[in-house]
Structure formats: C-alpha cells, structure tokens
Protein backbone atom coordinates (compact mmCIF):
# COMPACT_ATOMS: atom_id res chain seq x y z
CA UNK A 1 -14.10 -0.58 -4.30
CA UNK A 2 -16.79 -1.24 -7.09
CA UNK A 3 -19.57 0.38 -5.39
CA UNK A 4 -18.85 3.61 -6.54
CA UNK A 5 -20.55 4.87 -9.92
CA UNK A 6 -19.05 6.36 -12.74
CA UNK A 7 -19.93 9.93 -11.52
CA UNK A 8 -18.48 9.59 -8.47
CA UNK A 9 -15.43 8.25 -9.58
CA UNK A 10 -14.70 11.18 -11.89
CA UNK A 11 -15.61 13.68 -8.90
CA UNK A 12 -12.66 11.67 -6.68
CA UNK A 13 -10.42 12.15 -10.08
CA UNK A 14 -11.73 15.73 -9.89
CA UNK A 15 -10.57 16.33 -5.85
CA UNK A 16 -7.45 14.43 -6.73
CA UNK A 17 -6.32 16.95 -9.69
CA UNK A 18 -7.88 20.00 -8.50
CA UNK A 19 -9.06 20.21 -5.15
CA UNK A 20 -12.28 21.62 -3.84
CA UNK A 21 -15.37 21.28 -6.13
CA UNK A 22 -18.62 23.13 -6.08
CA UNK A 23 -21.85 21.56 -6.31
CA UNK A 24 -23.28 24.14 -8.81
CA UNK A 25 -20.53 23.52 -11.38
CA UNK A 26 -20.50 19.45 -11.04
CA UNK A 27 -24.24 19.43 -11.86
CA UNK A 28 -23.68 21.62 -14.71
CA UNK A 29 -20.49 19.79 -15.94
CA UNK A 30 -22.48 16.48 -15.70
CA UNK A 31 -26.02 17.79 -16.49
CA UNK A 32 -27.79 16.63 -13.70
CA UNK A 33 -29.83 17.93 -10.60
CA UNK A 34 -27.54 19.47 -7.59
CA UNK A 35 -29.72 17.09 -5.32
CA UNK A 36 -28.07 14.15 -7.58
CA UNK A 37 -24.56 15.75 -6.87
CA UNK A 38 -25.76 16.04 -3.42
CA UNK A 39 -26.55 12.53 -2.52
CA UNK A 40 -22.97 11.41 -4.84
CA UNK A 41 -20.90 13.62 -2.55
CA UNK A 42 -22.95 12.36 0.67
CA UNK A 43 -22.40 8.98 -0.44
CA UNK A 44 -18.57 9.50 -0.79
CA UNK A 45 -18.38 11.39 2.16
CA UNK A 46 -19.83 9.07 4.67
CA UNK A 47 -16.82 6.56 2.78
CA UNK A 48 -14.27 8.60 4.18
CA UNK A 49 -13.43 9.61 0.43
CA UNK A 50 -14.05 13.51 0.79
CA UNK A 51 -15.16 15.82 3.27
CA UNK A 52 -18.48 18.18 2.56
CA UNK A 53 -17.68 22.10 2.82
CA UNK A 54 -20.00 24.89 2.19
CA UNK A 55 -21.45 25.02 -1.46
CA UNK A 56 -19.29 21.89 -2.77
CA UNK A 57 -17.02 18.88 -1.66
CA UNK A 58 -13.23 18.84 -1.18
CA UNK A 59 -10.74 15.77 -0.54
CA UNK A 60 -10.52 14.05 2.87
CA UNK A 61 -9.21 16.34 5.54
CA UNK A 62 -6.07 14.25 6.91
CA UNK A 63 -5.96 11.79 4.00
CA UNK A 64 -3.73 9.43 5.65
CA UNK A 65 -6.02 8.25 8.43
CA UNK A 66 -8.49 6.98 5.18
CA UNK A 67 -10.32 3.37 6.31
CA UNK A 68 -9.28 0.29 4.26
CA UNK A 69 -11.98 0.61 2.13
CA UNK A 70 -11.33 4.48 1.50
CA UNK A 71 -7.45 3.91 0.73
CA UNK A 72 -8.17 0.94 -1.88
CA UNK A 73 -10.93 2.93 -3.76
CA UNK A 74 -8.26 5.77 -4.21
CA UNK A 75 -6.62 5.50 -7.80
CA UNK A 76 -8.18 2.27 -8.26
CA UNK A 77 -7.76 1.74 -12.13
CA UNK A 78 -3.84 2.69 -11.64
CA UNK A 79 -3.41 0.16 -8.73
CA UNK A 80 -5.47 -2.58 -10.74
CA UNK A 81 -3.18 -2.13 -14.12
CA UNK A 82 0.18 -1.99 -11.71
CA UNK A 83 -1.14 -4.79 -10.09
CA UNK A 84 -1.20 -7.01 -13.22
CA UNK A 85 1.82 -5.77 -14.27
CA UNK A 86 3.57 -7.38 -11.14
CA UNK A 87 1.83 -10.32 -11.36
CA UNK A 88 2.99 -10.66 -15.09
CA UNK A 89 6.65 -10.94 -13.63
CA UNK A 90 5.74 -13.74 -11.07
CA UNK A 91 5.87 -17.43 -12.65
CA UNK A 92 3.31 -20.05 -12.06
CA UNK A 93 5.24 -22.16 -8.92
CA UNK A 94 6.53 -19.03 -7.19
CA UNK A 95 6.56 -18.47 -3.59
CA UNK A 96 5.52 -14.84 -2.49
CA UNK A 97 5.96 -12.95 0.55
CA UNK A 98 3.05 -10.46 0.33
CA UNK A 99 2.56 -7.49 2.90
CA UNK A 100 0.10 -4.49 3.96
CA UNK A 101 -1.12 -1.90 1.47
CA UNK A 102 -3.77 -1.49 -1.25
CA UNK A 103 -1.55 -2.15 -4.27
CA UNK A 104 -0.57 -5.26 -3.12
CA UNK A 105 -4.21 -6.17 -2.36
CA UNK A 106 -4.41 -6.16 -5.99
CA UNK A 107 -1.44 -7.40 -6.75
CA UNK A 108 -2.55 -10.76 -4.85
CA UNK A 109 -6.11 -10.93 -6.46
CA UNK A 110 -4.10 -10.72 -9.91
CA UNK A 111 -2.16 -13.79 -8.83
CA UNK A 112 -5.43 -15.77 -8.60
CA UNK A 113 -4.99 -16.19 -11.77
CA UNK A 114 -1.42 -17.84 -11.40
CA UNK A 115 -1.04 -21.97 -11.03
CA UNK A 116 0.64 -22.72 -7.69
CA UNK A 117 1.65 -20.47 -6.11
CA UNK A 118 2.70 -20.20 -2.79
CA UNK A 119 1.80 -17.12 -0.84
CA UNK A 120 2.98 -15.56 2.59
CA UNK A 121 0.95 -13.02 4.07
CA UNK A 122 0.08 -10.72 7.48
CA UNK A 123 -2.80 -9.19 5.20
CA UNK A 124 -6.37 -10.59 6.08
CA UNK A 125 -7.61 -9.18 2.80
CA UNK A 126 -4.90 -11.08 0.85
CA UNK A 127 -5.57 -14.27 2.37
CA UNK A 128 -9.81 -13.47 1.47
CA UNK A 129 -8.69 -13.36 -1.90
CA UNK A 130 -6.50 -16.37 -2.20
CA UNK A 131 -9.77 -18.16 -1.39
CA UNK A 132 -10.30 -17.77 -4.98
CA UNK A 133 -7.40 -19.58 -6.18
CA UNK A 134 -7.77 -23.35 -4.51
CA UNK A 135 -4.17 -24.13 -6.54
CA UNK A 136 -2.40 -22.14 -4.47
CA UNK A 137 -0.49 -22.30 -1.19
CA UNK A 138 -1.42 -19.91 1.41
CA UNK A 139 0.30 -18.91 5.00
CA UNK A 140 -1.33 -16.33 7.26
CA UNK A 141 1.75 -15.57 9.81
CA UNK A 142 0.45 -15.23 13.17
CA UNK A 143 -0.16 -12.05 15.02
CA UNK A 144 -2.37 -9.43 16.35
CA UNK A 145 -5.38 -8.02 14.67
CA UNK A 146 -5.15 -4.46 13.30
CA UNK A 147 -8.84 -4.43 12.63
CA UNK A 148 -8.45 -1.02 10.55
CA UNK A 149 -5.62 -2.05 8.49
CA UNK A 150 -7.21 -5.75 8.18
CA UNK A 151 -4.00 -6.76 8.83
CA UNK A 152 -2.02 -9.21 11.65
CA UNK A 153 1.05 -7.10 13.66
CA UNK A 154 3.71 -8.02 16.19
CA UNK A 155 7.10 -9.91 16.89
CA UNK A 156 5.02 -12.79 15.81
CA UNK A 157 4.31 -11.59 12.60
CA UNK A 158 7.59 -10.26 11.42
CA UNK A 159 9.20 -14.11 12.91
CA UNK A 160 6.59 -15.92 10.60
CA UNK A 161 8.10 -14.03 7.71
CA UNK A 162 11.76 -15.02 8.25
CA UNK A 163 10.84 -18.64 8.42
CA UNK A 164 10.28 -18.30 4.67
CA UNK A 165 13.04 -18.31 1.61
CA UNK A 166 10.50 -16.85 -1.16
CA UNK A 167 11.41 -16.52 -4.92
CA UNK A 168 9.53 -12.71 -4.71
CA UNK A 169 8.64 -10.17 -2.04
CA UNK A 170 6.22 -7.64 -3.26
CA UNK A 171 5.81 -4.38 -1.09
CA UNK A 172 4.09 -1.00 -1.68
CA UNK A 173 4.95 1.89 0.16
CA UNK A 174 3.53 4.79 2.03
CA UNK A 175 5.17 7.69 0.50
CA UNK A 176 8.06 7.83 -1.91
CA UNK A 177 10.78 10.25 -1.67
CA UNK A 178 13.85 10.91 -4.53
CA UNK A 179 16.35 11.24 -1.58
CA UNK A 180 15.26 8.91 0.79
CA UNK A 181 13.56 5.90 -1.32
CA UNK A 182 10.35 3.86 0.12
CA UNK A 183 9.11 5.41 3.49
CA UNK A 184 6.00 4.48 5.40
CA UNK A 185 3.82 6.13 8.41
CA UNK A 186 4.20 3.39 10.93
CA UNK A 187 7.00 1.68 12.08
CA UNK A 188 5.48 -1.78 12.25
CA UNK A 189 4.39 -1.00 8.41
CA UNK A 190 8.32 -0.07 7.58
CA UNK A 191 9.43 -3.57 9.72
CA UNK A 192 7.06 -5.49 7.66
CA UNK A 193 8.24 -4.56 4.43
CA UNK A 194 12.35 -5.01 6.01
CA UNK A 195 11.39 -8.65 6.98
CA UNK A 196 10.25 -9.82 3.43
CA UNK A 197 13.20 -7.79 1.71
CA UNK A 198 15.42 -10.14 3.91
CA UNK A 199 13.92 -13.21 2.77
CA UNK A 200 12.90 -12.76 -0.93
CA UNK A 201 15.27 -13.61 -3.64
CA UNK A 202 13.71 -10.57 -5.39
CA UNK A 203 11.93 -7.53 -5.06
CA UNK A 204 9.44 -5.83 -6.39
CA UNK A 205 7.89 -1.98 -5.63
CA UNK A 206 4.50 -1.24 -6.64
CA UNK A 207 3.11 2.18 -5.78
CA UNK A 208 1.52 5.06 -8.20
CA UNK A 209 2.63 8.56 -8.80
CA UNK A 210 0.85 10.13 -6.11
CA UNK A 211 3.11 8.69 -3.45
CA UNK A 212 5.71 11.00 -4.36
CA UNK A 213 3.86 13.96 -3.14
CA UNK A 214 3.16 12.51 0.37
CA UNK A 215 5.46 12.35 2.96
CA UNK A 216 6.27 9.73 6.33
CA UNK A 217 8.72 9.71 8.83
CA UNK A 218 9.50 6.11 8.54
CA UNK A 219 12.60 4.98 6.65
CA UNK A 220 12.24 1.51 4.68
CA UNK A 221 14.97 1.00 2.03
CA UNK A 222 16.22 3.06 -0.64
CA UNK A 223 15.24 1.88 -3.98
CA UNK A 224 18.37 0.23 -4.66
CA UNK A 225 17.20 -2.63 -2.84
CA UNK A 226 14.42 -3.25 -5.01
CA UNK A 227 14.70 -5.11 -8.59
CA UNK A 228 11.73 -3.66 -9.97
CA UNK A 229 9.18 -0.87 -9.66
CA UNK A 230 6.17 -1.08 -11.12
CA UNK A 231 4.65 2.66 -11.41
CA UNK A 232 1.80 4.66 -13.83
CA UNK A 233 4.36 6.93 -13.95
CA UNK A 234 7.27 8.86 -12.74
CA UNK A 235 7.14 12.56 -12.32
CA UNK A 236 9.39 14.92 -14.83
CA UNK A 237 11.20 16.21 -11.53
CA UNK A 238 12.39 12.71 -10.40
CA UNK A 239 15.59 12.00 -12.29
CA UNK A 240 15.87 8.14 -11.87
CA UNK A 241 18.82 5.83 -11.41
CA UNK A 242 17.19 3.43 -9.42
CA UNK A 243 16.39 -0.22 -10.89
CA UNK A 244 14.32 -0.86 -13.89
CA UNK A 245 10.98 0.77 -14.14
CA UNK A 246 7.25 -0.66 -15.77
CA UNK A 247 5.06 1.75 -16.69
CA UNK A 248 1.91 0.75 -15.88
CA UNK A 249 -0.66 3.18 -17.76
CA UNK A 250 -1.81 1.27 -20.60
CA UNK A 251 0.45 2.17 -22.67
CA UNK A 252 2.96 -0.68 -22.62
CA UNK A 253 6.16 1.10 -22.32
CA UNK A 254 9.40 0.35 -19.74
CA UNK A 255 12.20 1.95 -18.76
CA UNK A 256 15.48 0.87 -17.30
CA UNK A 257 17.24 2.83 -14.43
C-alpha cells in the first residue's frame, strides 16, 4: 500500500475521477520525462492498478477481480481516516468480530492502538496486524484458505463466528445501493458479514463513496441493521434515513439519519 510514490498516487486519483490518461499530458502536467510516466504507469500496471492502452493508461479493465494488494491501495487515505474513525467508537476492553475487506484491514491496524481488546477474525491480514498489539486478544476462526482474498472460508468459518457474543461487529461492503443497502459479489463474502451481524451487540459500516457506483448481486442487510456508518461522504443523490452517519474526510463533521 505504501510503495506507491506520490506521482503515482495522483495518476490512480486521476483514473478514478476521469478515466483514461495520456502519457503526453501527465508528463506535461507533472513536468517530467514521458519515459518517467512510462515506468510510473508500468509500475502500476503490473499491480493490477490500471491497464496500459495506446498513448496513455486507463483504470483496471474488470476492477472487481483487483488482487489484495490492488483493492487496499485503492482510496487509501479515505479508508485510513474511516478507519480511525471506527476505531474512535470502539472502547479499550471491547470484543470485535472483524471480517473480509480492505476498510476493515484498516480498521483493525487502527485498533492496535486500543488496550485489550479482543478480536475475532477469518481475515489473515487482520490477524498479521494484531501481531502488533501483544495487549490484545486474538481468534483466527478456522477454515479454508482463500489465498487471493487472504482470507479463511467455509461452514467452519461462519460456526467459529457464532460461538462469539461481541460488543461490535465491523463490516465493509462490496457495493452500496440506496434501495437495497450493503451488497457484496460473493455469497460466502455476504454470509460472513450475516454471521457477525447476528452476534455483535452493535454494528458498524465502513465503506467510501465509491461503493455506491458499483454494483453486486449479493444481498447482505439493509442499512437499518447497522448502528453506524462511517463514510468520506455521501453522494447529493442519496437521500438518507438510514442510522447515524461520520463523515470521515477531515473535516470533522456528522450527521444523523
């Protein structure tokens, strides 16, 4: 995630906003040689973060089959401030059921940082960074490897869940839809994020704007199941009544659904 320099991380802003770049006009905008542009976009590309195309660089071609590393590098800085934000509602003592996605990556290297906590998990990359935090309390459920996802699935997995009564759940979600709430692309992803809604006393949703303009086929809950979302932002077409909202941006405010 930190590998990428500061060029190259306002290139992926770039793709993000706008689409397709050319080489000619990034060298320009950023004063530098096209070969220099050239080995930035090579550099992303063989990442999995874009795809090359004749005279420039445009975002990954099927953006939801992105690697681990590809997905977390995507809107980093948003994920890392909603991230704190959710770890800013989680008390030192808590017990956590923590489950796949990016965000929540984050989300658990934030709570490094938390005294004693207790932490449930099928994500191998959560569980890395607990290793960090020698206060806390840490439970890998059992399951089969999902080497791409760096995560454990199975009946196993969702069972080692329900043997837990956890003072927070923390989910993200694969798309976001105003009708249809938190959705995912896999099942086993959307039966992950069921099993700790049933055994967390609360609930929080952390996912950034850009989930709203994706769509998956697999239901998870609407957000009236959830006590919090933690967001950058919501977009001016979404009119919310769901439950209360942190804005994650920087800029401090909240709003209640």
């Amino acid at each position: 995630m930190s590998d990428l320099n500061d060029r190259q991380r306002q290139i992926m802003e770039q793709l993000r906003a706008s689409g397709q770049q050319s080489i000619n006009e990034l060298a320009a905008e950023f004063g530098v040689a096209t070969q220099t542009i050239r080995r930035d976009i090579n550099d992303l590309c063989d990442q999995g973060l874009a795809r090359r195309v004749h005279g420039g660089v445009a975002p990954p071609s099927n953006p939801l089959n992105l690697n681990f590393h590809a997905r977390a590098t995507l809107n980093e800085d948003r994920k890392r401030a909603i991230a704190n934000a959710a770890a800013a509602l989680i008390p030192e003592g808590s017990t956590v059921l923590l489950g796949i996605g990016t965000t929540v990556q984050y989300v658990a290297e934030a709570l490094t940082q938390t005294p004693d906590i207790t932490i449930v998990t099928n994500n191998l990359e959560v569980a890395r960074l607990m290793c960090n935090a020698p206060s806390c309390d840490v439970h890998v459920v059992a399951g089969q490897l999902r080497p791409e996802d760096r995560d454990l699935v199975g009946a196993q997995a969702l069972e080692g869940y329900r043997k837990f009564v956890a003072d927070f759940g923390v989910i993200g979600a694969g798309a976001l839809d105003p009708e249809y709430g938190i959705l995912d692309f896999k099942h086993f992803d959307a039966e992950v994020s069921n099993a700790i809604r049933a055994s967390a006393r609360r609930m929080l949703l952390v996912a950034d704007h850009t989930k709203w303009s994706r769509s998956a086929a697999h239901r998870v809950a609407g957000f009236d199941t959830m006590d919090h979302f933690i967001t950058d932002r919501l977009p001016e077409d979404v009119d919310w009544s769901g439950p209360p909202v942190t804005l994650a941006s920087g800029t401090g405010h909240s709003r209640t659904g």
